[in-house]
Protein backbone atom coordinates (compact mmCIF):
# COMPACT_ATOMS: atom_id res chain seq x y z
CA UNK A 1 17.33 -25.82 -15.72
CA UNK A 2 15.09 -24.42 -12.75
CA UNK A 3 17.32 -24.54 -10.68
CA UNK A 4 20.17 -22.95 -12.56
CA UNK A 5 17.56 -19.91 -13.30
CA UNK A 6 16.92 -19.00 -10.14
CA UNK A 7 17.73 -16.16 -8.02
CA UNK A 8 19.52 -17.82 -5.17
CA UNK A 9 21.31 -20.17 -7.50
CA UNK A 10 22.49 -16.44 -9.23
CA UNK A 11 23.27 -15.83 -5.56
CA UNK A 12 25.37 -18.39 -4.45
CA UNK A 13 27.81 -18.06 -7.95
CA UNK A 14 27.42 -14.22 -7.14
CA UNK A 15 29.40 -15.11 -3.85
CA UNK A 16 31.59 -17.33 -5.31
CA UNK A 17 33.07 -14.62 -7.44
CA UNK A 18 33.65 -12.18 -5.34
CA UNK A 19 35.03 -14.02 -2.07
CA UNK A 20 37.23 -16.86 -4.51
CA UNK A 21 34.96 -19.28 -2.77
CA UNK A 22 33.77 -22.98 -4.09
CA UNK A 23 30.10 -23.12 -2.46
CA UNK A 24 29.08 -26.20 -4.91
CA UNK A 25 25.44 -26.43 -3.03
CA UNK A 26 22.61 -24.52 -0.69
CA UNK A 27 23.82 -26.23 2.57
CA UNK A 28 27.01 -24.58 1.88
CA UNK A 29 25.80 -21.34 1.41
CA UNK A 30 23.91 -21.48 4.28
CA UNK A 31 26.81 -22.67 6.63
CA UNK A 32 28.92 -19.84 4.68
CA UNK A 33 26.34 -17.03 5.73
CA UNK A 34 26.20 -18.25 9.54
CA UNK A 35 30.15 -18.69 10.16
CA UNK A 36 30.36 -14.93 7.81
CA UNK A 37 27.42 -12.86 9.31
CA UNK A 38 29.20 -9.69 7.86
CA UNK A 39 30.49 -10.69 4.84
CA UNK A 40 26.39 -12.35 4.18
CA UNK A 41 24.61 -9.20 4.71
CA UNK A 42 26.87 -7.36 2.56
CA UNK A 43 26.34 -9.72 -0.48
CA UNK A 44 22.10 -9.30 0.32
CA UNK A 45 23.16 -5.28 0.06
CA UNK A 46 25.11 -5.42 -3.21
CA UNK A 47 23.05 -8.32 -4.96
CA UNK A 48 19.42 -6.38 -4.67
CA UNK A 49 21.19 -3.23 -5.16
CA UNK A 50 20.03 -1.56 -1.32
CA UNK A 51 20.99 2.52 -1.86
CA UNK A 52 22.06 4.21 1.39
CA UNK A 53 22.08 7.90 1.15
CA UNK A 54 24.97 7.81 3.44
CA UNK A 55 27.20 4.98 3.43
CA UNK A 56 27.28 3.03 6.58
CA UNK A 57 30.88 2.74 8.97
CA UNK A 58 30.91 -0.82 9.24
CA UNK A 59 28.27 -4.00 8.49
CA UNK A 60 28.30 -4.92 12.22
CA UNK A 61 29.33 -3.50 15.47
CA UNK A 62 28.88 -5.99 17.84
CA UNK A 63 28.58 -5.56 21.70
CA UNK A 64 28.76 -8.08 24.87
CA UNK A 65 25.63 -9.06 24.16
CA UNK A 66 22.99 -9.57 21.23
CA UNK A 67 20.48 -6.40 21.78
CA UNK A 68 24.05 -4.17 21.81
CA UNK A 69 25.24 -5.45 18.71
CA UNK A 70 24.29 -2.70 15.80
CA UNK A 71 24.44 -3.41 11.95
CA UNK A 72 25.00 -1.23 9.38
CA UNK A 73 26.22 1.76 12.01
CA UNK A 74 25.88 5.45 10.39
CA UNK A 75 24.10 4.44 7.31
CA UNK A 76 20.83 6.16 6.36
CA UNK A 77 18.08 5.07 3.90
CA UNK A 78 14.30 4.90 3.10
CA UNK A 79 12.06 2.01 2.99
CA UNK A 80 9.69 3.36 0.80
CA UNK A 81 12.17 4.35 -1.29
CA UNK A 82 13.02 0.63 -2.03
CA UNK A 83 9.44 -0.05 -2.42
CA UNK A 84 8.96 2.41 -5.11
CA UNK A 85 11.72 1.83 -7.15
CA UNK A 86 9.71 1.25 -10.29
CA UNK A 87 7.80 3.95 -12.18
CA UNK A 88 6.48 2.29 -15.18
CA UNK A 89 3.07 1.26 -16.29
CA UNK A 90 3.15 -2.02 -14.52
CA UNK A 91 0.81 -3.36 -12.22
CA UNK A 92 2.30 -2.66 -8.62
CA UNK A 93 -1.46 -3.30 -6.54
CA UNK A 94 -4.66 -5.39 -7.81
CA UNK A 95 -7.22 -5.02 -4.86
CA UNK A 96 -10.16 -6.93 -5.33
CA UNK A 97 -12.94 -7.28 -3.08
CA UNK A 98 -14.93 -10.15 -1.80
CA UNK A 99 -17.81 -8.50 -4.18
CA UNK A 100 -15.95 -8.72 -7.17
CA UNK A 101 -14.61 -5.38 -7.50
CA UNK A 102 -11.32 -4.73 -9.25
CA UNK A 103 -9.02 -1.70 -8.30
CA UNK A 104 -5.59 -1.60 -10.57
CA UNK A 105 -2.74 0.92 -9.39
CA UNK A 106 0.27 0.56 -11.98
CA UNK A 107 3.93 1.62 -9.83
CA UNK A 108 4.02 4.58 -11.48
CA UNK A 109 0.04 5.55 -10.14
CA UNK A 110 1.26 4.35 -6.88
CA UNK A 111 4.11 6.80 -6.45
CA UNK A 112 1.62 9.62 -7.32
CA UNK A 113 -0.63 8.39 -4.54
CA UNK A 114 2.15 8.23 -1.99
CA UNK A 115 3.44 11.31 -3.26
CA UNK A 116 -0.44 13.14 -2.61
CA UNK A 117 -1.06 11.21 0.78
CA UNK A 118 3.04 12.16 2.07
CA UNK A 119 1.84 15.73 1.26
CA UNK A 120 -1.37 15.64 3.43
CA UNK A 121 0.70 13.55 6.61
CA UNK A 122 2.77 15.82 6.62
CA UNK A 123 0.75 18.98 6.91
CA UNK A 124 -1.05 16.83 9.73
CA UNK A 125 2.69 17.40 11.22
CA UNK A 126 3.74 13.83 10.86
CA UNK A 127 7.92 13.24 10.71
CA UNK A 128 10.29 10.90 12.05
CA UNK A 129 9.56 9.02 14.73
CA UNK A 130 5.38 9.58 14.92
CA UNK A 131 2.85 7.14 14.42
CA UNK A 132 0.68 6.46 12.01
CA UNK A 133 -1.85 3.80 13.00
CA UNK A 134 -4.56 2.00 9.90
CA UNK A 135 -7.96 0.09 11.65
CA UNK A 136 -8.20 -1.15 7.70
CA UNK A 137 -8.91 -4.12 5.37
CA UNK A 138 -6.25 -5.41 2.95
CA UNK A 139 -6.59 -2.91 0.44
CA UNK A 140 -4.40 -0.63 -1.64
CA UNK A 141 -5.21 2.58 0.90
CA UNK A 142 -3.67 0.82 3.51
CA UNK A 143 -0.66 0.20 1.02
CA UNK A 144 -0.77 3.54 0.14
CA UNK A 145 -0.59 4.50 3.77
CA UNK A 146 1.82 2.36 5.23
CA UNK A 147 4.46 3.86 1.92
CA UNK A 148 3.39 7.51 2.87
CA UNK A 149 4.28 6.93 6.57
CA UNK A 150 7.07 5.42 5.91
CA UNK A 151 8.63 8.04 3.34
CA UNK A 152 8.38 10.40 5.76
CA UNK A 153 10.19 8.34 8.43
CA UNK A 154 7.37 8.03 10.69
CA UNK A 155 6.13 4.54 12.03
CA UNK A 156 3.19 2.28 10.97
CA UNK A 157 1.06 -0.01 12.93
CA UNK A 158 -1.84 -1.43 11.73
CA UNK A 159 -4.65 -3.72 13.02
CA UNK A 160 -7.50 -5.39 11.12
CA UNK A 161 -10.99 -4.38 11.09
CA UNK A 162 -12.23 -8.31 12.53
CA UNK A 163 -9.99 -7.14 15.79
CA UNK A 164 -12.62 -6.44 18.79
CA UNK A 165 -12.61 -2.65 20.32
CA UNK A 166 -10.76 -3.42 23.25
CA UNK A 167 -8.06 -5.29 21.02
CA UNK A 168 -8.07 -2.13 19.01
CA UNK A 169 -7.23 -0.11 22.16
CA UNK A 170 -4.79 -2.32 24.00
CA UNK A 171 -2.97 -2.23 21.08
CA UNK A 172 -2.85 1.68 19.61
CA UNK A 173 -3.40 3.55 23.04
CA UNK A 174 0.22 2.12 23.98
CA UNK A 175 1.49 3.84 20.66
CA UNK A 176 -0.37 7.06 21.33
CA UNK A 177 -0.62 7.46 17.01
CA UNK A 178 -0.64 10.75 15.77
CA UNK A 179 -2.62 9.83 12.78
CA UNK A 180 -5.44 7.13 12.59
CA UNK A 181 -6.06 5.56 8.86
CA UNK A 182 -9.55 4.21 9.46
CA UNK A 183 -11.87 2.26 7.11
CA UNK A 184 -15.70 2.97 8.40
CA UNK A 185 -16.69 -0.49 6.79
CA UNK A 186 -15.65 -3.90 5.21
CA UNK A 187 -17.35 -6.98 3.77
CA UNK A 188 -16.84 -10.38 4.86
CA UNK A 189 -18.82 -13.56 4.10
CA UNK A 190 -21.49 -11.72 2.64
CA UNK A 191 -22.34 -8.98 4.72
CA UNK A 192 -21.54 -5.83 5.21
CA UNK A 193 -20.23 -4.73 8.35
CA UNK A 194 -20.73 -0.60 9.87
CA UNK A 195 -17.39 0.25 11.77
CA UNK A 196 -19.04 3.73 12.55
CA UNK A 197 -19.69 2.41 16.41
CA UNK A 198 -16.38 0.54 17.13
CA UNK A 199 -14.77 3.25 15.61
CA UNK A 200 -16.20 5.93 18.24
CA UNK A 201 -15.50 3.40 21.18
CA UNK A 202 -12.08 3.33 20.09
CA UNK A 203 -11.59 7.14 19.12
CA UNK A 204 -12.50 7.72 23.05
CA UNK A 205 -9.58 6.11 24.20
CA UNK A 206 -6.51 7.78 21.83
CA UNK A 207 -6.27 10.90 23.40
CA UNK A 208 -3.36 11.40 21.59
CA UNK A 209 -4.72 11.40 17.85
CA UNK A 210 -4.92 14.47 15.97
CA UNK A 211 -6.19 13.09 13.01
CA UNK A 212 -8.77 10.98 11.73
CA UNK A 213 -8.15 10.12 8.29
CA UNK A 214 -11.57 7.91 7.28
CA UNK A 215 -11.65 5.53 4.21
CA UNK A 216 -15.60 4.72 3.02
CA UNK A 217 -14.66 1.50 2.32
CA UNK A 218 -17.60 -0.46 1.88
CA UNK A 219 -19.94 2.40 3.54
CA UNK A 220 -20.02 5.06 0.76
CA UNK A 221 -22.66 6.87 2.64
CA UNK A 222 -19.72 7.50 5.71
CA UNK A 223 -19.80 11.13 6.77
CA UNK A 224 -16.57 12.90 8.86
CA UNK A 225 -19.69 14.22 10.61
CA UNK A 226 -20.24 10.27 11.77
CA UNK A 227 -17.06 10.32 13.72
CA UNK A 228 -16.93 11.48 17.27
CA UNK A 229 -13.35 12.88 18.25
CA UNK A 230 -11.68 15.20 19.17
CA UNK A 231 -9.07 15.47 16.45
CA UNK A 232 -9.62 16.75 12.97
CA UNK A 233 -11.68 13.88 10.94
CA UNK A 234 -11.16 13.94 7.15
CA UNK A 235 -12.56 11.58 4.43
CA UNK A 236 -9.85 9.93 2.65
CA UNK A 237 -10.84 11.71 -0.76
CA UNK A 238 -11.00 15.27 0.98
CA UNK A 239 -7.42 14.84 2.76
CA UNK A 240 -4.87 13.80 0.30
CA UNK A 241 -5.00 15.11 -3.37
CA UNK A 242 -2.34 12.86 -5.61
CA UNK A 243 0.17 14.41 -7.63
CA UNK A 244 3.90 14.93 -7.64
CA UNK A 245 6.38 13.18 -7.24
CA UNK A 246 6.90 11.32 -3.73
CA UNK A 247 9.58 12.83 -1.54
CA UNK A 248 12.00 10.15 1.10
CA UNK A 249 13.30 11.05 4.06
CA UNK A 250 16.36 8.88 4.94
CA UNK A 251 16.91 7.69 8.70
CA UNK A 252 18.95 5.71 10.27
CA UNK A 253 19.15 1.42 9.47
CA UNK A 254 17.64 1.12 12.86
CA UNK A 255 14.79 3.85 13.07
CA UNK A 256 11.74 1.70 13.68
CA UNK A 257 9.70 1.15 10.62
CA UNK A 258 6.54 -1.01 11.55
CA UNK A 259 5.35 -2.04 15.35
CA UNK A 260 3.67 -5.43 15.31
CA UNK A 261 2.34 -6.65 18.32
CA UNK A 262 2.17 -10.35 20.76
CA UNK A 263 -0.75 -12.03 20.53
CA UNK A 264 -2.23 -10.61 23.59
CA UNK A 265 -2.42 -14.64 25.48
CA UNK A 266 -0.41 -13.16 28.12
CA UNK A 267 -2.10 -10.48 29.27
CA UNK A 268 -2.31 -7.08 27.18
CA UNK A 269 -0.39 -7.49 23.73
CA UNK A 270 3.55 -6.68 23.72
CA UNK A 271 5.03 -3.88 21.05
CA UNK A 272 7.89 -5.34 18.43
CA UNK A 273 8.96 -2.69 16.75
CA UNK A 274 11.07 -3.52 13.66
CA UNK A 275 13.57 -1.47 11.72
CA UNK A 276 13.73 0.23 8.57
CA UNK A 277 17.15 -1.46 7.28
CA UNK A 278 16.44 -4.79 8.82
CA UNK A 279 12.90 -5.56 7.28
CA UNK A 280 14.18 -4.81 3.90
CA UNK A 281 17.45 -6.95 3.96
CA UNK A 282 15.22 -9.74 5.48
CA UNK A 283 12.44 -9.56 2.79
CA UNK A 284 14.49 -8.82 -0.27
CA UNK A 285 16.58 -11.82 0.87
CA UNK A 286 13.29 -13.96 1.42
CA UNK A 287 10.89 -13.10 -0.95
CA UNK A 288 14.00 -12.73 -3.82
CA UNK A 289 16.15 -15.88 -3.04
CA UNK A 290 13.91 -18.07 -1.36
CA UNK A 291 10.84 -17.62 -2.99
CA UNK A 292 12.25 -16.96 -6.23
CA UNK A 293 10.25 -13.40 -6.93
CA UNK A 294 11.35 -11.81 -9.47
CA UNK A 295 9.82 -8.25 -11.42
CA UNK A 296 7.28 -10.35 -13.85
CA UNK A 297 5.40 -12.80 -10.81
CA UNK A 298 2.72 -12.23 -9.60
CA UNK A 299 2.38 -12.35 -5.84
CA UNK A 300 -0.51 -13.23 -3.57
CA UNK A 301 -1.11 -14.17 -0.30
CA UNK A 302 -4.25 -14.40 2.15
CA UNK A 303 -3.72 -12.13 5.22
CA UNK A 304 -5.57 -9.59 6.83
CA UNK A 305 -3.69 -5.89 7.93
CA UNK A 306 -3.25 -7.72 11.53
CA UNK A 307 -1.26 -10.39 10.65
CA UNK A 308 2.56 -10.07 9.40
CA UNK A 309 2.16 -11.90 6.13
CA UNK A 310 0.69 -8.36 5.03
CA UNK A 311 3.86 -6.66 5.85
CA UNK A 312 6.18 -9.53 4.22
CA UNK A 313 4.08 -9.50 1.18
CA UNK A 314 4.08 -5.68 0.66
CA UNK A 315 7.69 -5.89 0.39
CA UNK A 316 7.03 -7.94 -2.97
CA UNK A 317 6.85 -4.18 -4.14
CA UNK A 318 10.97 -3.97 -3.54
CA UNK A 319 11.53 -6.88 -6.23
CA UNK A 320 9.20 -4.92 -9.02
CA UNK A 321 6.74 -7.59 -8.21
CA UNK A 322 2.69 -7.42 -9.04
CA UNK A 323 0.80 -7.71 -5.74
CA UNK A 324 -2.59 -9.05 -5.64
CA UNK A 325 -4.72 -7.78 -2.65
CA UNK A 326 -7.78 -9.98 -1.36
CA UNK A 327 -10.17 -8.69 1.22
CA UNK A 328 -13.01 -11.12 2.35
CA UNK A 329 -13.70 -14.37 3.09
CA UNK A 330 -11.95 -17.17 1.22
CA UNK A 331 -14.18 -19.61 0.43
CA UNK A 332 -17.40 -16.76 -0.18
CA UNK A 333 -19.26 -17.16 -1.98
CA UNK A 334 -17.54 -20.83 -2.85
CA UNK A 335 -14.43 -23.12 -2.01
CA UNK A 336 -12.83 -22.29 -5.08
CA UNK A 337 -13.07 -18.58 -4.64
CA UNK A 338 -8.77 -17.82 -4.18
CA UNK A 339 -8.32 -20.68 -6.77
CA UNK A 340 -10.42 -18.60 -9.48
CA UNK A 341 -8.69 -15.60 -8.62
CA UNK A 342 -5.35 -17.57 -9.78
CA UNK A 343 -6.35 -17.79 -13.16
CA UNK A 344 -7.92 -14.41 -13.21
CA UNK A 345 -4.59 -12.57 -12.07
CA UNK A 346 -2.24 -14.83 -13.54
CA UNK A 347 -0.79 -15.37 -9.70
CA UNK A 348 2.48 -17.30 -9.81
CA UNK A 349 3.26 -17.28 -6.54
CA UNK A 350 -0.02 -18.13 -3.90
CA UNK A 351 0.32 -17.41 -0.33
CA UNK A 352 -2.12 -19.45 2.70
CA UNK A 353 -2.28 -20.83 5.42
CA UNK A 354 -2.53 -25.00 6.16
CA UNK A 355 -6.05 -24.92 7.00
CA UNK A 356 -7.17 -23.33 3.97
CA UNK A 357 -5.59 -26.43 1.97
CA UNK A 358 -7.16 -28.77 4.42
CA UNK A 359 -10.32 -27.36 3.83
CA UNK A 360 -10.06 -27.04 0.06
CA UNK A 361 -9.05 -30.72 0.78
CA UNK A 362 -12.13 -31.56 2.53
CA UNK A 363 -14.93 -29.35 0.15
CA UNK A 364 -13.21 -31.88 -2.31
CA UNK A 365 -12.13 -28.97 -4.54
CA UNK A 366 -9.77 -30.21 -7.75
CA UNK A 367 -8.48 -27.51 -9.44
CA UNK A 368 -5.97 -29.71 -11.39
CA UNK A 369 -9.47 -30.54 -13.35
CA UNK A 370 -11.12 -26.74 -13.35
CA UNK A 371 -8.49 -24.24 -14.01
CA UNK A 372 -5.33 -23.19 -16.18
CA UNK A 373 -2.80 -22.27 -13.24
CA UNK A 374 -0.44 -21.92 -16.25
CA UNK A 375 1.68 -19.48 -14.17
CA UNK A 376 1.22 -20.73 -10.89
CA UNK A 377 4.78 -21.99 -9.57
CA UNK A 378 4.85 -21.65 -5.82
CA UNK A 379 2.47 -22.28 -3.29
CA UNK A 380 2.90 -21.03 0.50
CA UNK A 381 2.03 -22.13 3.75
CA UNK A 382 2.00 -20.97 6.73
CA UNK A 383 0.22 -20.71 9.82
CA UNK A 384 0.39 -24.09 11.25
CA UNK A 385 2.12 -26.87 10.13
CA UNK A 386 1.10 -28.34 7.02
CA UNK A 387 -0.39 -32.37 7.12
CA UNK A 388 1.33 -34.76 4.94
CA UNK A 389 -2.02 -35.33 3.57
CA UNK A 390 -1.80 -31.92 2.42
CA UNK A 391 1.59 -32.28 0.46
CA UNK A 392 -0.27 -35.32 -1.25
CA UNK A 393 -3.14 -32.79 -1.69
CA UNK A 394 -1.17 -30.44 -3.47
CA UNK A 395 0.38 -32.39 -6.00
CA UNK A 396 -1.91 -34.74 -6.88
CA UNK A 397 -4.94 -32.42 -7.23
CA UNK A 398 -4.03 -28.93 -7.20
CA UNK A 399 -0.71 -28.71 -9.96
CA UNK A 400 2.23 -31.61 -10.34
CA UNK A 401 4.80 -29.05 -10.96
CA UNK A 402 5.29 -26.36 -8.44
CA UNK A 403 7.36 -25.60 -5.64
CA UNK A 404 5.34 -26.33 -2.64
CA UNK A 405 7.38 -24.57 0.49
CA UNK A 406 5.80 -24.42 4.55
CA UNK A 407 7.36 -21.84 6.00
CA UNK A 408 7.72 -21.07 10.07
CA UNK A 409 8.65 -17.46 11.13
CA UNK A 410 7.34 -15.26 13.55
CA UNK A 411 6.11 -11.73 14.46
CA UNK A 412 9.08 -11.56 16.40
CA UNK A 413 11.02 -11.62 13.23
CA UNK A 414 8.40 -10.05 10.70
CA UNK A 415 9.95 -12.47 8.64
CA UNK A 416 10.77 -16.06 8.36
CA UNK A 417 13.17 -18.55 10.39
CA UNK A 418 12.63 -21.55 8.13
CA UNK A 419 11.26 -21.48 4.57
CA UNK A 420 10.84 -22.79 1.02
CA UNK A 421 13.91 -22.78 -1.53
CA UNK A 422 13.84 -23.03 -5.98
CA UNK A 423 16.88 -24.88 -5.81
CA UNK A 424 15.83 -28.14 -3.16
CA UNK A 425 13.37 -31.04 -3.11
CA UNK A 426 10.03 -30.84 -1.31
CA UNK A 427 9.41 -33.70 0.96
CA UNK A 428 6.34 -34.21 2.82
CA UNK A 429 5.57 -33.09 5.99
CA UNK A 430 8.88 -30.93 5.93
CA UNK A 431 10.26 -27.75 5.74
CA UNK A 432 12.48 -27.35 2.89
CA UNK A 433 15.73 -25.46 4.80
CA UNK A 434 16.50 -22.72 7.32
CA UNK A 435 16.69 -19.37 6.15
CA UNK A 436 20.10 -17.84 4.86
């Protein structure tokens, strides 16, 4: 019955119908969207209802070779767009910090905050093409930022407030942002950390900024008077007023959306800049078919702003989803302090990584015995790989009937190259399937 209710079961009868196909099974429909690239991304269009403003000339143009081959040619859209879809009362963003406070924007709040912030970019002279960089903690400013950039068809980056100064710089002064979202505090593990000195080290080296846009996250006492540049500096609640109704720019399927960046082993950190048309088909497709997300979960997962699991989970917005928003440490000021937010949000879907179920493991944490987890039916990993032990782990101590899924992608990809799937068995130790 699981099975038959899930998304990419609905998916795989979906392409039955309209190519007069017999897929009877997953590893079917997986061979079928390899051997019929076109065809594939079409169906991921069509089935989670992607809008171009204008229609594209073909689904793939392909070259000699794989960087010339271009998909979707001539269409235009808006990423934000997608994300803000739904204008109800529903949660859209629960931000909670590691000190127990609760923010709650519902979608419809959302768009007005997008709608005030697009306002203010773009009297800072923001458009297509510019960047917008964020130095913030997983919080819904960030959110709000990253949607405002992107409706106006500029560019976010964003690195997390943990990242050293010089990891700051190697990474934004190859950007050259126009705009710097910029928290001037954030709480982890107890304390409270002052950002007011890294920030002027790394306001010294982006010549190119013209605004300072500074969040008091944390530090309500922050002043714009604090800040040291030589670019206009703002507080966040004196530079954007909300209201209105949020305007979208379309661009092109390939217009880069988000830069991520190499870890930095090799020398100074590489840019990977993704596109606005390919994000969205791979997350829809991801978070909607193989994580089974639909408009009434609630999705969390443990990442900070530097990591890509903040830009794959954001896109939980796309499928009407409730995000949950966590910024601290995880196990402050206890082990069980991600498995109490569970029950507190109702999360049905739970994102981490394999260490943080080792160590829940090891601090001998058994929330099968503590909690509800009524709607919990998916845990994530990611990371690393995740132990055998931990499989066992999982089921025997944590909930008996969930789909537990370890999933492998990369920042290359901002998404996922193998992952979890509603409609196959776990195994230990495994991965359930490669990605459509």
């Amino acid at each position: 019955e699981r099975i038959a209710a899930s998304r990419m079961d609905a998916f795989r009868r979906f392409v039955n119908q309209r190519h007069a196909l017999q897929l009877a099974d997953y590893p079917a429909l997986h061979a079928w969207s390899v051997a019929q690239r076109e065809a594939f991304w079409q169906a991921i269009v069509d089935f989670f209802e992607v809008r171009f403003t204008q229609q594209p000339e073909a689904v793939l143009r392909e070259g000699q070779a794989m960087p010339s081959a271009h998909w979707f040619p001539g269409a235009t859209l808006n990423f934000a767009e997608h994300l803000l879809r739904r204008r109800d009362e529903h949660p859209a963003l629960v931000a909670i910090g590691e000190d127990g406070s609760r923010e709650q924007l519902s979608y419809a709040e959302l768009a007005t905050h997008v709608a005030g912030l697009q306002q203010s970019l773009k009297a800072a002279g923001v458009g297509i093409g510019d960047r917008v960089a964020a130095f913030m903690p997983n919080t819904w400013q960030t959110v709000v930022g990253m949607l405002a950039t992107a409706s106006l068809g500029a560019t976010w980056s964003s690195c997390s407030p943990d990242f050293g100064t010089q990891g700051v710089i190697d990474r934004f002064g190859q950007i050259e942002p126009k705009v710097l979202i910029a928290a001037a505090g954030y709480r982890y593990a107890g304390k409270n950390l002052d950002l007011t000195a890294k920030l002027n080290e790394i306001l010294e080296r982006l010549p190119s900024l013209q605004q300072l846009v500074v969040v008091p996250y944390s530090n309500p006492a922050a002043k714009a008077g604090n800040f040291r540049s030589a670019a206009r500096v703002s507080l966040w609640q004196d530079f954007y007023q909300a209201g209105g109704e949020p305007q979208f720019t379309p661009v092109s399927f390939e217009q880069p959306l988000y830069i991520l960046y190499s870890s930095g082993t090799t020398g100074v950190p590489k840019c990977i800049v993704h596109g606005v048309g390919g994000t969205l088909l791979q997350h829809v497709k991801e978070l909607g078919l193989h994580t089974d997300l639909t408009a009434d979960d609630t999705l969390f997962y443990y990442t900070t702003c530097g990591w890509m699991m903040w830009n794959w989970l954001v896109s939980g917005l796309a499928l009407g989803a409730s995000l949950v928003l966590f910024d601290g440490s995880p196990f402050h000021p206890g082990a069980e302090r991600l498995i109490d937010l569970i029950d507190a949000e109702n999360i049905s879907l739970f994102g981490t990584s394999a260490k943080f179920i080792a160590a829940l493991e090891k601090a001998g944490a058994k929330p099968r015995e503590t909690h509800r987890l009524s709607r919990l039916k998916a845990i994530l990993s990611t990371g690393s790989p995740l132990a055998h032990e931990s499989f066992e782990y999982v089921y025997r101590d944590i909930k008996a009937d969930l789909c537990l899924s370890s999933i492998s992608g990369g920042t290359d990809i901002v998404s996922c190259f193998a992952l979890g799937n509603p409609t196959l068995p776990v195994w230990r130790g495994e991965l359930q399937c490669k990605g459509l």
